[in-house]
C-alpha atoms as a PDB file:
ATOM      1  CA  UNK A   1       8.099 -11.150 -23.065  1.00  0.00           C
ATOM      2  CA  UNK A   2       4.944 -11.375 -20.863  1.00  0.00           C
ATOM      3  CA  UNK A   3       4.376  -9.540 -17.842  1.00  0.00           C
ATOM      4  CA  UNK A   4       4.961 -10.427 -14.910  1.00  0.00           C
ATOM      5  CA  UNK A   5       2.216 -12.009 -13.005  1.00  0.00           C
ATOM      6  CA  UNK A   6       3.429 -11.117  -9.059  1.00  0.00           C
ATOM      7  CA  UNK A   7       6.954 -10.054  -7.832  1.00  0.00           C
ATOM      8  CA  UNK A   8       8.171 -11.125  -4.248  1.00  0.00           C
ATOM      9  CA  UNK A   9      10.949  -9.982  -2.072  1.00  0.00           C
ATOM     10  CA  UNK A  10      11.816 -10.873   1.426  1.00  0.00           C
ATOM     11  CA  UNK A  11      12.191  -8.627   3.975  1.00  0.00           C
ATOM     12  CA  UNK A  12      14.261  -9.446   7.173  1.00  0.00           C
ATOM     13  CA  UNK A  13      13.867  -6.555   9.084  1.00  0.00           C
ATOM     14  CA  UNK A  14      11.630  -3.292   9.751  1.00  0.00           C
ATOM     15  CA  UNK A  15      14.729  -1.449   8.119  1.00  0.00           C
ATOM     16  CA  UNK A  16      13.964  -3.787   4.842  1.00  0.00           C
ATOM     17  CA  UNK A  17      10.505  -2.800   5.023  1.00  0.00           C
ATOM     18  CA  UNK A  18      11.054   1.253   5.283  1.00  0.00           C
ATOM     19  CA  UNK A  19      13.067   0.427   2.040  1.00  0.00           C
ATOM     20  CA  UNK A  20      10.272  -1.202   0.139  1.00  0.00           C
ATOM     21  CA  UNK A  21       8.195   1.523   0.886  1.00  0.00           C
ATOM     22  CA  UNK A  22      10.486   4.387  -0.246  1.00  0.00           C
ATOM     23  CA  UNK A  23      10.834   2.088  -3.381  1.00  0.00           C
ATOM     24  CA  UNK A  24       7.218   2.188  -3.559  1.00  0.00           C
ATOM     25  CA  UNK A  25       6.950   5.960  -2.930  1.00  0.00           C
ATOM     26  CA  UNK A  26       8.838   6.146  -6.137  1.00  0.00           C
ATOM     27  CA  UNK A  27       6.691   4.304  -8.203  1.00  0.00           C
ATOM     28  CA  UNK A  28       2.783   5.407  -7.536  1.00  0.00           C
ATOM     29  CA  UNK A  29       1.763   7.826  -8.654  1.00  0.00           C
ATOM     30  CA  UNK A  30      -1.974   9.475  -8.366  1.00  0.00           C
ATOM     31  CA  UNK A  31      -4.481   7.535  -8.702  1.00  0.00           C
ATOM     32  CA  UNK A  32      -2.991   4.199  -8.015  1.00  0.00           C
ATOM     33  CA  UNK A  33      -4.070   2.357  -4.878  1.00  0.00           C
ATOM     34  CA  UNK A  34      -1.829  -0.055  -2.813  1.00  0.00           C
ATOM     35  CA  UNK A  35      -4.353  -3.043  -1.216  1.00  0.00           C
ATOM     36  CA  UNK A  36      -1.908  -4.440   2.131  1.00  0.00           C
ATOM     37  CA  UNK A  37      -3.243  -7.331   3.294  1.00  0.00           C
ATOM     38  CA  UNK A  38      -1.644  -9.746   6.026  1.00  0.00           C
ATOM     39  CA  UNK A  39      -2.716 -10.723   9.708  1.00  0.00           C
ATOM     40  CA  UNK A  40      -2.079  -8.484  12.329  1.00  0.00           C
ATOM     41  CA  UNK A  41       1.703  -7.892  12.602  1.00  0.00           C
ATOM     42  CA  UNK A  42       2.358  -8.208   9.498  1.00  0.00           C
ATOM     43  CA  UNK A  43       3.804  -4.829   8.795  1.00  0.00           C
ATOM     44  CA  UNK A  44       0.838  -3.030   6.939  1.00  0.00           C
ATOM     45  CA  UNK A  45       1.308  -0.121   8.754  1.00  0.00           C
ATOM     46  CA  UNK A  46       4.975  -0.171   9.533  1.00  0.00           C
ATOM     47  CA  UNK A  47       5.219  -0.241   4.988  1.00  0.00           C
ATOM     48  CA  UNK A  48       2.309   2.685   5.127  1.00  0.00           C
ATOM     49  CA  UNK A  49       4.161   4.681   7.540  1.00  0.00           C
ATOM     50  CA  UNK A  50       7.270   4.233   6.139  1.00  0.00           C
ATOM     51  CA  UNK A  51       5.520   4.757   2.689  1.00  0.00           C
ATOM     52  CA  UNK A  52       3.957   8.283   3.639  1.00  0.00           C
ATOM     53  CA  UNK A  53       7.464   9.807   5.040  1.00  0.00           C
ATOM     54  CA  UNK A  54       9.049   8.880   2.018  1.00  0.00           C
ATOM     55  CA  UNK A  55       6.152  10.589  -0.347  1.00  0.00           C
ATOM     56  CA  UNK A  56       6.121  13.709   2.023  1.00  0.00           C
ATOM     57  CA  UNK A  57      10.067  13.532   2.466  1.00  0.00           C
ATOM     58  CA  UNK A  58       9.743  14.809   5.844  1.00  0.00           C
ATOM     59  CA  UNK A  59       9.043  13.037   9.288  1.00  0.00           C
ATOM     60  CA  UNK A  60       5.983  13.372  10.463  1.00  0.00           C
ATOM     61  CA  UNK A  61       3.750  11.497  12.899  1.00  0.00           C
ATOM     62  CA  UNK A  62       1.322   9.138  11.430  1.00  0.00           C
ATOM     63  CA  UNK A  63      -0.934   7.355  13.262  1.00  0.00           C
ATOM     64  CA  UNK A  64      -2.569   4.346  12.542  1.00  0.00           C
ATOM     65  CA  UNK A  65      -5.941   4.885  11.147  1.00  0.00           C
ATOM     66  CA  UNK A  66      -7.478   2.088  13.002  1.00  0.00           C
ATOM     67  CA  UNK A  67     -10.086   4.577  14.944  1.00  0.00           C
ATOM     68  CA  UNK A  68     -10.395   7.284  12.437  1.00  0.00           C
ATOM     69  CA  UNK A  69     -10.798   4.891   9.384  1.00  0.00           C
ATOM     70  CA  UNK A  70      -8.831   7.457   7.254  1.00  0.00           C
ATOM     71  CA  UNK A  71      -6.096  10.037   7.512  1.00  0.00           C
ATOM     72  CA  UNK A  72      -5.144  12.282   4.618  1.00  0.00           C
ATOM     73  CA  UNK A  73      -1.723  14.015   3.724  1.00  0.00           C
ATOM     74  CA  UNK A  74      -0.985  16.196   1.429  1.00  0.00           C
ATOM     75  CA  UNK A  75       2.419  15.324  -0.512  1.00  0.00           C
ATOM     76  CA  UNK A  76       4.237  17.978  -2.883  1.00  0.00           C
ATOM     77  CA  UNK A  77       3.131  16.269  -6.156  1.00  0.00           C
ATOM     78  CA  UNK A  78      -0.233  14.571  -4.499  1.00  0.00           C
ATOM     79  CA  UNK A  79      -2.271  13.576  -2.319  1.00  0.00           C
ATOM     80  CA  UNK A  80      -1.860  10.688  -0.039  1.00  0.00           C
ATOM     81  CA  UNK A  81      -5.316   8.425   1.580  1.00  0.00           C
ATOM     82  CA  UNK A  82      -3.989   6.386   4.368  1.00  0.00           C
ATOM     83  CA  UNK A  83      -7.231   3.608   5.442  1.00  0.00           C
ATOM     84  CA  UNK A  84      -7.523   1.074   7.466  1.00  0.00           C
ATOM     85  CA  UNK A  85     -10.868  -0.812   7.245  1.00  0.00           C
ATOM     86  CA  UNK A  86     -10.951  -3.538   9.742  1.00  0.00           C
ATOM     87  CA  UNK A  87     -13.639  -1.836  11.634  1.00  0.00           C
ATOM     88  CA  UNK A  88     -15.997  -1.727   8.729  1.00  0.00           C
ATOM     89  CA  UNK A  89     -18.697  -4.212   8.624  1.00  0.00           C
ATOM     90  CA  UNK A  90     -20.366  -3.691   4.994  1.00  0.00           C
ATOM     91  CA  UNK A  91     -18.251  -2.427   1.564  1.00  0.00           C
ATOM     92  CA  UNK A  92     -21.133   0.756   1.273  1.00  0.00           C
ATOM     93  CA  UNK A  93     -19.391   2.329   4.641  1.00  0.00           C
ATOM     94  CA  UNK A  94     -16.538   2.729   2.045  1.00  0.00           C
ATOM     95  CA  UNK A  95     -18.631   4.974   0.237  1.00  0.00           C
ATOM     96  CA  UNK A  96     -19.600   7.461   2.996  1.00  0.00           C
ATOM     97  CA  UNK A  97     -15.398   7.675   3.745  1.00  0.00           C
ATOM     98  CA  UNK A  98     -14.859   8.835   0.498  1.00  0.00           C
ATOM     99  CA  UNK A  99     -12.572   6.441  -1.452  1.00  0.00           C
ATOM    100  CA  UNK A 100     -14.260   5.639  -4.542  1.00  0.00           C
ATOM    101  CA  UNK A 101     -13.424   9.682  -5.223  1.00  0.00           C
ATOM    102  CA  UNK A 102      -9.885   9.414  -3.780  1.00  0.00           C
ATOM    103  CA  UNK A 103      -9.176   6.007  -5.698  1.00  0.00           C
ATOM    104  CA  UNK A 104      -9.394   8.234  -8.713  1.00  0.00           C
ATOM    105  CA  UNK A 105      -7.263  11.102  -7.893  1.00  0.00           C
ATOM    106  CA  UNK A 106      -5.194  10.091  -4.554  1.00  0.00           C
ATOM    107  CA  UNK A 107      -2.690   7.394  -4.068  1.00  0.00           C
ATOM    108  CA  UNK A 108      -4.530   5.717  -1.457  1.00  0.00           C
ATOM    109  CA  UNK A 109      -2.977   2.831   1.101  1.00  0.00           C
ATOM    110  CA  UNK A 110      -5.458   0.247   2.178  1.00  0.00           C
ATOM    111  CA  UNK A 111      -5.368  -1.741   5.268  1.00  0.00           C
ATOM    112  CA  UNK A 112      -7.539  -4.967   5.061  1.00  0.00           C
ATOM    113  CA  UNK A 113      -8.579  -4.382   1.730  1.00  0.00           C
ATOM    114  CA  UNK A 114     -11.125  -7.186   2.103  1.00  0.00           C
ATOM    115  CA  UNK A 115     -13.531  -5.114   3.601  1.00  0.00           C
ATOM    116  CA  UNK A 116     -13.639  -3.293  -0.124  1.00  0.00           C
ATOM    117  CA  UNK A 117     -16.174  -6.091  -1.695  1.00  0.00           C
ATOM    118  CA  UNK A 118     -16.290  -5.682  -5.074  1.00  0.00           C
ATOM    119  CA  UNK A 119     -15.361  -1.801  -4.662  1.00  0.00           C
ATOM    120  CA  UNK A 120     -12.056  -2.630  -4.918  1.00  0.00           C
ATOM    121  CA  UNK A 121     -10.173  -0.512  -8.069  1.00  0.00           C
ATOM    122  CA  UNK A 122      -9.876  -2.859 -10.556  1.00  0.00           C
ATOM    123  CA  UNK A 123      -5.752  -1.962 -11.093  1.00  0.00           C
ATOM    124  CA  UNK A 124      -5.118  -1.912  -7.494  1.00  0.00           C
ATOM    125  CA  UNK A 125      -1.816  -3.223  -6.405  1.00  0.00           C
ATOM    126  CA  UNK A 126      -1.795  -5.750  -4.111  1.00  0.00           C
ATOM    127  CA  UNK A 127       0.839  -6.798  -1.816  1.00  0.00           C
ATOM    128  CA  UNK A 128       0.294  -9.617   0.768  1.00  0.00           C
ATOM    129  CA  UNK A 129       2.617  -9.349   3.658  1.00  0.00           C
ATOM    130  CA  UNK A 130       3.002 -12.757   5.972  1.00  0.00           C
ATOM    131  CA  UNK A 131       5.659 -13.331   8.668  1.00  0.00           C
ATOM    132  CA  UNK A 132       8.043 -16.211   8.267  1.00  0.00           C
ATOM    133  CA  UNK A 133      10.776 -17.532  10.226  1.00  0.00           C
ATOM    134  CA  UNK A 134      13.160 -15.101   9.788  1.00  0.00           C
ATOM    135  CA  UNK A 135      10.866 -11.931   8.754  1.00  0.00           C
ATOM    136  CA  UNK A 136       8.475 -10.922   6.125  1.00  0.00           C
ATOM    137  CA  UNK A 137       7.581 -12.089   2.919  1.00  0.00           C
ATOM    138  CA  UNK A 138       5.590  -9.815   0.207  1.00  0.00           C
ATOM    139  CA  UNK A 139       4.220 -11.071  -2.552  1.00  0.00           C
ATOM    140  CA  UNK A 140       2.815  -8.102  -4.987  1.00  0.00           C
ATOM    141  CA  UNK A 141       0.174  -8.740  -7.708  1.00  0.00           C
ATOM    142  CA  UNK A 142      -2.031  -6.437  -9.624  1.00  0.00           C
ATOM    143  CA  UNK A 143      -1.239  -2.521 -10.719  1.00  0.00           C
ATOM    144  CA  UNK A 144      -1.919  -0.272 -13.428  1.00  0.00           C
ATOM    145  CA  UNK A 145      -0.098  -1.233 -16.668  1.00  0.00           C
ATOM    146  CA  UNK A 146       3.711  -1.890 -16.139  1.00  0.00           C
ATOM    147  CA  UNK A 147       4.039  -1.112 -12.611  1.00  0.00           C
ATOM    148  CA  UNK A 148       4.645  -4.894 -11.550  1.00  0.00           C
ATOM    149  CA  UNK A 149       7.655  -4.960 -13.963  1.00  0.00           C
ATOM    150  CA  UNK A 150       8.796  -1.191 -12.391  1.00  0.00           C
ATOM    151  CA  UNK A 151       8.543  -2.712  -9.159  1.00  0.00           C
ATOM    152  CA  UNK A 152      10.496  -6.537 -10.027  1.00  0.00           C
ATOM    153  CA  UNK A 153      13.316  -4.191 -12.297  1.00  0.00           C
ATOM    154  CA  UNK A 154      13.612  -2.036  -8.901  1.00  0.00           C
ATOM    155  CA  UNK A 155      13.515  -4.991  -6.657  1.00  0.00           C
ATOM    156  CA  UNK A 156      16.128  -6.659  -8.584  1.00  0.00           C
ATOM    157  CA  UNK A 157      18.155  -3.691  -8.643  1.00  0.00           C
ATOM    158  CA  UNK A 158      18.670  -3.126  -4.957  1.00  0.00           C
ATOM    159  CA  UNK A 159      18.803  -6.663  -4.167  1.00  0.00           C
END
């Protein structure tokens, strides 16, 4: 059976997107990078928010990083790169923030990941979040080996 080329879900509140990202915060693992994309609204940071209390399993406050580009946790088994990039103007500033190291040994979240260029991990997993009607779709595409199929076996599983 082929692999899955992009699994959706719909999510019709902000409690359905807390629960995507704990499912998510069960599935990445170090060195995998999570690309959000979606206008503003969307939920990026709502799912990275959500996404980084699950992985620490603790509240904590995290702010957006719109100003500060990047803010770093440190999570019992890793550590966590939360970016948001819409105030970068070339893909090099990317370079003097640091990713290209943490894409290698952090699971990094990345807020409009089109600012990346062609720095962009090649495995990245990408998941496009766009309001609708009745709340948010996300479409995911991309990921290391297997991950896609984790993710559509997990989705399926808690409907």
């Amino acid at each position: 059976m082929p692999a899955p080329q992009s699994a959706h879900c719909f999510l019709p509140d902000d409690a359905a997107t807390t629960a995507l990202a704990e499912l998510l915060a069960l599935h990445l693992r170090p060195g995998d990078t999570l690309l959000l994309s979606g206008g503003i609204g969307a939920g990026k940071t709502h799912l990275a928010r959500a996404f980084i209390q699950a992985k620490l399993g603790r509240a904590e406050d995290v702010p957006s990083p719109t100003f500060t580009l990047v803010q770093t946790y440190e999570a019992a088994d890793c550590e966590i790169w939360h970016a948001d990039l819409y105030r970068l103007s070339h893909p090099d500033e990317v370079l003097e923030l640091g990713l290209d190291s943490a894409f290698q040994t952090a699971i990094c979240l990345i807020e409009w990941p089109d600012r990346l260029g062609d720095l962009a991990p090649p495995f990245a997993l990408r998941l496009a979040l766009s309001i609708s009607e009745d709340g948010r779709d996300a479409v995911f595409t991309g990921g290391r080996a297997g991950l896609l199929d984790q993710l559509q076996a997990a989705l399926a599983q808690n409907g």
